[in-house]
N, C-alpha and C. Protein backbone atom coordinates (compact mmCIF):
# COMPACT_ATOMS: atom_id res chain seq x y z
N UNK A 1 14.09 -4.20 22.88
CA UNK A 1 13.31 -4.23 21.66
C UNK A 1 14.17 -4.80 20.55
N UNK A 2 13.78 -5.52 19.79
CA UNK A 2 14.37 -6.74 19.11
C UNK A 2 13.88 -6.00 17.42
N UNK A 3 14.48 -6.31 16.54
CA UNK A 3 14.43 -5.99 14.96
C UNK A 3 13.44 -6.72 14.21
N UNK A 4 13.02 -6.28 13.52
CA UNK A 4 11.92 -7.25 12.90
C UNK A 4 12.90 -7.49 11.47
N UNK A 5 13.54 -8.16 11.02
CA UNK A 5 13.97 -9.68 9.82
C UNK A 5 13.26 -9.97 8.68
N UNK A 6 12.20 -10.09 9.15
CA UNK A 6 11.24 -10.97 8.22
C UNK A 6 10.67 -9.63 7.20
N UNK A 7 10.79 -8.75 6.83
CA UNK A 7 10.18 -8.03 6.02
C UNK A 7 10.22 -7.91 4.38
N UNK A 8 9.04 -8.20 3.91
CA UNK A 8 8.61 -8.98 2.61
C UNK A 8 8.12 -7.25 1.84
N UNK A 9 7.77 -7.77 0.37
CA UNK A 9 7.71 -6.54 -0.60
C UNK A 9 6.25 -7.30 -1.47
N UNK A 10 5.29 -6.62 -1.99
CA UNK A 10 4.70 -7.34 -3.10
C UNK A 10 4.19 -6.09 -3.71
N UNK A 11 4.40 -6.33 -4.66
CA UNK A 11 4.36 -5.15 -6.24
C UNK A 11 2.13 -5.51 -6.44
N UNK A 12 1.98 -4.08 -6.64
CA UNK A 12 0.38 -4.52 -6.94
C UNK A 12 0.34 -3.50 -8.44
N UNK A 13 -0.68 -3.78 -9.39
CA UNK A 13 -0.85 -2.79 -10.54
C UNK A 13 -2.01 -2.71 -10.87
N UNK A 14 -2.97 -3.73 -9.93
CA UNK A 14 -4.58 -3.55 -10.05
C UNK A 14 -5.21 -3.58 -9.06
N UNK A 15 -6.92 -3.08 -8.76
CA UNK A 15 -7.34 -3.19 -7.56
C UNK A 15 -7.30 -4.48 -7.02
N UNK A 16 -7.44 -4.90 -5.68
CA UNK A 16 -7.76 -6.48 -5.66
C UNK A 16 -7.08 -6.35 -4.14
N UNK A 17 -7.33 -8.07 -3.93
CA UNK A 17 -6.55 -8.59 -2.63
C UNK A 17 -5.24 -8.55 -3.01
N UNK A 18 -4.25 -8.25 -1.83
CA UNK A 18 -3.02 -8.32 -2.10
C UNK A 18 -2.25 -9.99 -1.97
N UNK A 19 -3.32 -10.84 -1.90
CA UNK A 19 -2.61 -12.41 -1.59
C UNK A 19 -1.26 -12.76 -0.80
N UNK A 20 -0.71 -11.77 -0.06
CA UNK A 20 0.57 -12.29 0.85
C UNK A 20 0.73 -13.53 1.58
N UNK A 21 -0.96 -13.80 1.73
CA UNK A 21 -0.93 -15.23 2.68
C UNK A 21 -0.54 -15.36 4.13
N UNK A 22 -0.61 -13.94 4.43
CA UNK A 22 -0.84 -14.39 5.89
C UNK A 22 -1.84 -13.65 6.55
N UNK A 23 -2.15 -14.24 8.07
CA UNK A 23 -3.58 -14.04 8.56
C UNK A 23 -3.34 -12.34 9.09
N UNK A 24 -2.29 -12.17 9.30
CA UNK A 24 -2.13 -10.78 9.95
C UNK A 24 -0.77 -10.36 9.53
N UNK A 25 -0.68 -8.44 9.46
CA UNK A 25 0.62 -8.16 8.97
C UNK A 25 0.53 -6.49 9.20
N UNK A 26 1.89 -6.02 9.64
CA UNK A 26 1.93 -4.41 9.30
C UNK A 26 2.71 -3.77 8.00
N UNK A 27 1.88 -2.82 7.75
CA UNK A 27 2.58 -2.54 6.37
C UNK A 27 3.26 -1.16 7.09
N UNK A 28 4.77 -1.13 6.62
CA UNK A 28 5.69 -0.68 7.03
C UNK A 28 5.98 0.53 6.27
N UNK A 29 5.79 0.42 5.04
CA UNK A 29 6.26 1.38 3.91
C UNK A 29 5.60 0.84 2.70
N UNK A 30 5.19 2.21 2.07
CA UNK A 30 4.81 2.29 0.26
C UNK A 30 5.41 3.13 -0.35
N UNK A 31 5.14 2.49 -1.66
CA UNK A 31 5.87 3.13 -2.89
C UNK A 31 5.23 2.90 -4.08
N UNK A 32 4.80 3.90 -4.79
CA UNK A 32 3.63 4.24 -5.21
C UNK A 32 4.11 5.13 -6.67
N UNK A 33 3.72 4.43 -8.12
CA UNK A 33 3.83 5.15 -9.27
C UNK A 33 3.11 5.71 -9.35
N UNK A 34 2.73 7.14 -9.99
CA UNK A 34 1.53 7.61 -10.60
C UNK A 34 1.74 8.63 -11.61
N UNK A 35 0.80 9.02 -12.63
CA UNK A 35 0.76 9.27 -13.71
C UNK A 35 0.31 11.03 -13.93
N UNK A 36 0.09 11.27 -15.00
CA UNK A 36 0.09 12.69 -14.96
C UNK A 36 -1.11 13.09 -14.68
N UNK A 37 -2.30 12.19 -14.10
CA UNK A 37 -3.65 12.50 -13.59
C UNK A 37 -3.41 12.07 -11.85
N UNK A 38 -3.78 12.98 -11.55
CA UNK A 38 -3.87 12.77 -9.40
C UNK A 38 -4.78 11.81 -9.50
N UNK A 39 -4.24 10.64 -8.33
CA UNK A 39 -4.47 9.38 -7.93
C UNK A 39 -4.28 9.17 -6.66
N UNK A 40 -4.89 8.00 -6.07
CA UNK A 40 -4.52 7.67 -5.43
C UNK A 40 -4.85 5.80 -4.61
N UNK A 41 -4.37 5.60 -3.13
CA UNK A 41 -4.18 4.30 -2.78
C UNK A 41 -4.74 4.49 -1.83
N UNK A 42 -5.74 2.81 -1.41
CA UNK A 42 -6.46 2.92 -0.30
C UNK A 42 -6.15 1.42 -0.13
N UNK A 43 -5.99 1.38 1.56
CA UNK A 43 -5.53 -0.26 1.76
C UNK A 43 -7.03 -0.31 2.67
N UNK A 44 -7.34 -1.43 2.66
CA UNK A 44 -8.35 -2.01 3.76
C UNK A 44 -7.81 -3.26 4.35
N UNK A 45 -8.81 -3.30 5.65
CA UNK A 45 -8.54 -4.38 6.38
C UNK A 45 -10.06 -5.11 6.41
N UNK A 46 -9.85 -6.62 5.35
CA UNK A 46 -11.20 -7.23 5.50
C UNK A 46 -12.03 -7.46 4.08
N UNK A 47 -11.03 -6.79 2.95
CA UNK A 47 -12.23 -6.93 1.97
C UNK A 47 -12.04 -5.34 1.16
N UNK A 48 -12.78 -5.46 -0.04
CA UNK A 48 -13.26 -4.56 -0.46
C UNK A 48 -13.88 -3.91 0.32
N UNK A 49 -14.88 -4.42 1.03
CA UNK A 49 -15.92 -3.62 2.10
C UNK A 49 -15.19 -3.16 3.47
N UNK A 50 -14.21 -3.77 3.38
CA UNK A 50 -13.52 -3.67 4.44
C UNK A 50 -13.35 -2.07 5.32
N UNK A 51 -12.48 -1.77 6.86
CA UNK A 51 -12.07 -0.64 6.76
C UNK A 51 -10.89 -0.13 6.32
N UNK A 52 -11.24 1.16 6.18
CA UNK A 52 -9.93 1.55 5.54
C UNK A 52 -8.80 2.06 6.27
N UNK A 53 -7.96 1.93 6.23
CA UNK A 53 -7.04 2.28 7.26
C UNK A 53 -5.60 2.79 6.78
N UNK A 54 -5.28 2.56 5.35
CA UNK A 54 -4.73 3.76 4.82
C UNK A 54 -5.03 4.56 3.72
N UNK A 55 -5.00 6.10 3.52
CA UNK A 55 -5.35 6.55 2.25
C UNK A 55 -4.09 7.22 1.84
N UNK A 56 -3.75 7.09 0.55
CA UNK A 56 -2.35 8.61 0.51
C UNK A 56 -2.64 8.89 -1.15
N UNK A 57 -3.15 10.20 -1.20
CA UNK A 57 -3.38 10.98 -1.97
C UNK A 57 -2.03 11.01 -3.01
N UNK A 58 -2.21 10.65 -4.59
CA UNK A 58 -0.82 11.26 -5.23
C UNK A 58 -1.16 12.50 -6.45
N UNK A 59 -0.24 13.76 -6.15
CA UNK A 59 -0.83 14.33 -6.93
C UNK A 59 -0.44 13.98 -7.98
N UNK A 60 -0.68 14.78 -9.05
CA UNK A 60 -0.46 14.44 -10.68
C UNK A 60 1.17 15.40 -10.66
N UNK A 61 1.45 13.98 -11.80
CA UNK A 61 2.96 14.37 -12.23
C UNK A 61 2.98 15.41 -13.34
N UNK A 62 3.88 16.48 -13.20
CA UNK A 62 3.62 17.06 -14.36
C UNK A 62 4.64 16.96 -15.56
N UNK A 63 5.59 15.86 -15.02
CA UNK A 63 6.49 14.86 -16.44
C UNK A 63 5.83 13.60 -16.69
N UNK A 64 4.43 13.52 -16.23
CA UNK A 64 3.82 12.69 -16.87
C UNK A 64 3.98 11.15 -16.17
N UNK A 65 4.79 11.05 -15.16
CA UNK A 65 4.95 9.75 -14.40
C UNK A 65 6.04 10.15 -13.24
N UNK A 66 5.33 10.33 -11.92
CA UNK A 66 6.12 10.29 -10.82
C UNK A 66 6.18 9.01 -9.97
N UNK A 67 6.97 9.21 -8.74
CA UNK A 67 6.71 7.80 -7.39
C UNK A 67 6.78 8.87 -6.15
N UNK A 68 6.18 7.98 -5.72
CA UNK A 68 6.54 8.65 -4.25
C UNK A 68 6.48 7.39 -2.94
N UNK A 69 7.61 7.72 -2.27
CA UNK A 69 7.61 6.60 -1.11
C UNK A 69 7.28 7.27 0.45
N UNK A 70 6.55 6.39 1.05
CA UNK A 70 6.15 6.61 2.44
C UNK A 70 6.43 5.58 3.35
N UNK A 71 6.86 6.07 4.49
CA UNK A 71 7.31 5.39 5.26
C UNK A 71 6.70 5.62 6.31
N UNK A 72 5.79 4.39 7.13
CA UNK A 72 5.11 4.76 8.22
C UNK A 72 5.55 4.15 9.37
N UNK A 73 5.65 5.70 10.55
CA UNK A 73 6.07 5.46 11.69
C UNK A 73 5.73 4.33 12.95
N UNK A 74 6.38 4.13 13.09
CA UNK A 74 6.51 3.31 14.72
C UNK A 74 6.57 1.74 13.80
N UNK A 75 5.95 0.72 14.43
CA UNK A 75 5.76 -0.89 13.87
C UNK A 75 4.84 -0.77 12.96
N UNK A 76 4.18 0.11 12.63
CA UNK A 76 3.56 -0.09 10.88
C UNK A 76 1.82 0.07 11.12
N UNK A 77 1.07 -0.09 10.48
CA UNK A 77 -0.14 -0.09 10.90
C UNK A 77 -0.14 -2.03 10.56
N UNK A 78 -1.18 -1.85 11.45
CA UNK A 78 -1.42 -3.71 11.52
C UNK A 78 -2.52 -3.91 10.84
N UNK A 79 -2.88 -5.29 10.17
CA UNK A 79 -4.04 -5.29 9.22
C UNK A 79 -4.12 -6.89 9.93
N UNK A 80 -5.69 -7.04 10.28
CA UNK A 80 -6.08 -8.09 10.96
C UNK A 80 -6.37 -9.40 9.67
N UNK A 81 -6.70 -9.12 9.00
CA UNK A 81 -7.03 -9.90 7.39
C UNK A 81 -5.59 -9.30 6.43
N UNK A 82 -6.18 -10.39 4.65
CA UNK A 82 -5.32 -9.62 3.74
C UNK A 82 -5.44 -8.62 3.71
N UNK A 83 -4.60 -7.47 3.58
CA UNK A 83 -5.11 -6.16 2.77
C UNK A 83 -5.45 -5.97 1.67
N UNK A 84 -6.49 -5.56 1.04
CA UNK A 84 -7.03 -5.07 -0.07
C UNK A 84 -6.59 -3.91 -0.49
N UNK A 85 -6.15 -3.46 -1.90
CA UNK A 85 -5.67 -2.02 -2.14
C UNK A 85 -6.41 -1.93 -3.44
N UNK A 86 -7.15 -0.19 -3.53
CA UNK A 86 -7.96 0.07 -4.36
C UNK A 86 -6.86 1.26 -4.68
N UNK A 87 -6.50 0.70 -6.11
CA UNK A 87 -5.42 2.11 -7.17
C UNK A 87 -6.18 2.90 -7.85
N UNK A 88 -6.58 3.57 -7.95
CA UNK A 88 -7.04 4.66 -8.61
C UNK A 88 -6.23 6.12 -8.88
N UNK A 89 -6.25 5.43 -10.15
CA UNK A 89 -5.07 6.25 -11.46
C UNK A 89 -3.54 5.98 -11.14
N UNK A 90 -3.36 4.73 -10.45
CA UNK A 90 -2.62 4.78 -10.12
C UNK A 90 -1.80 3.59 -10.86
N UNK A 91 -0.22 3.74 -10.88
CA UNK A 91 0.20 3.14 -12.21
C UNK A 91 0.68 1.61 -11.61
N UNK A 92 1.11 1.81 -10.16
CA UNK A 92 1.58 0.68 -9.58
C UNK A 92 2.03 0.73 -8.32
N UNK A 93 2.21 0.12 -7.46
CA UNK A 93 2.02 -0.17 -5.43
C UNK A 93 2.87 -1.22 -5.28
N UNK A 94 3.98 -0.72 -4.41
CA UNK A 94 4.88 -1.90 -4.08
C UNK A 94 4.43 -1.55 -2.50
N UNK A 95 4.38 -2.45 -1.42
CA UNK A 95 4.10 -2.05 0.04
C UNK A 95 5.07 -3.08 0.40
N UNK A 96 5.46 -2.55 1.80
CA UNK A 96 6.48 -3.71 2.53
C UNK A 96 5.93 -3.62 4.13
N UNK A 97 5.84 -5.30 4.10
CA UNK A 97 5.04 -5.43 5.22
C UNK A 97 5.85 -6.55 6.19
N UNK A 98 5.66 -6.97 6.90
CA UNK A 98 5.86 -7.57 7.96
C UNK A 98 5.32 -8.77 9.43
């Protein structure tokens, strides 16, 4: 089993497509600002309408601005399209994908 190299970062701060530009990708790890109201991040595969295939709940900070990083096991979840990420209350989304 061989290392994967190629692993890229893109910072998000609004809902939308994440534009990475490629046709397929696993997202490896997030990292995730959020504010003193509970928020949270939803990635899809396909669109707004798309499915969803990650959710991670953030609770509310009670200094008024936390992060929290996740790191997901094995080769990452795979996303057949761009991923789409819907922030809600959320201050800002860095994901690293592959």
């Amino acid at each position: 089993m061989g290392f994967q190299f190629d692993v890229k970062s893109k910072n998000m701060t609004a809902t939308g497509a994440s534009g990475i530009g490629v046709p397929r990708a696993r997202v490896k790890a997030v990292y995730m600002v959020n504010g003193a109201t509970a928020g949270s991040v939803s990635f899809k595969d396909g669109g707004s309408s798309g499915t969803e295939l990650i959710k991670i709940d953030a609770p509310a900070s009670t200094t008024g601005t936390g992060s929290m990083m996740i790191l997901i096991p094995g080769d990452g979840v795979v996303f057949q399209a761009d991923p789409y990420l819907t922030l809600t209350t959320v201050t800002s989304v860095t994901f690293f994908y592959g």
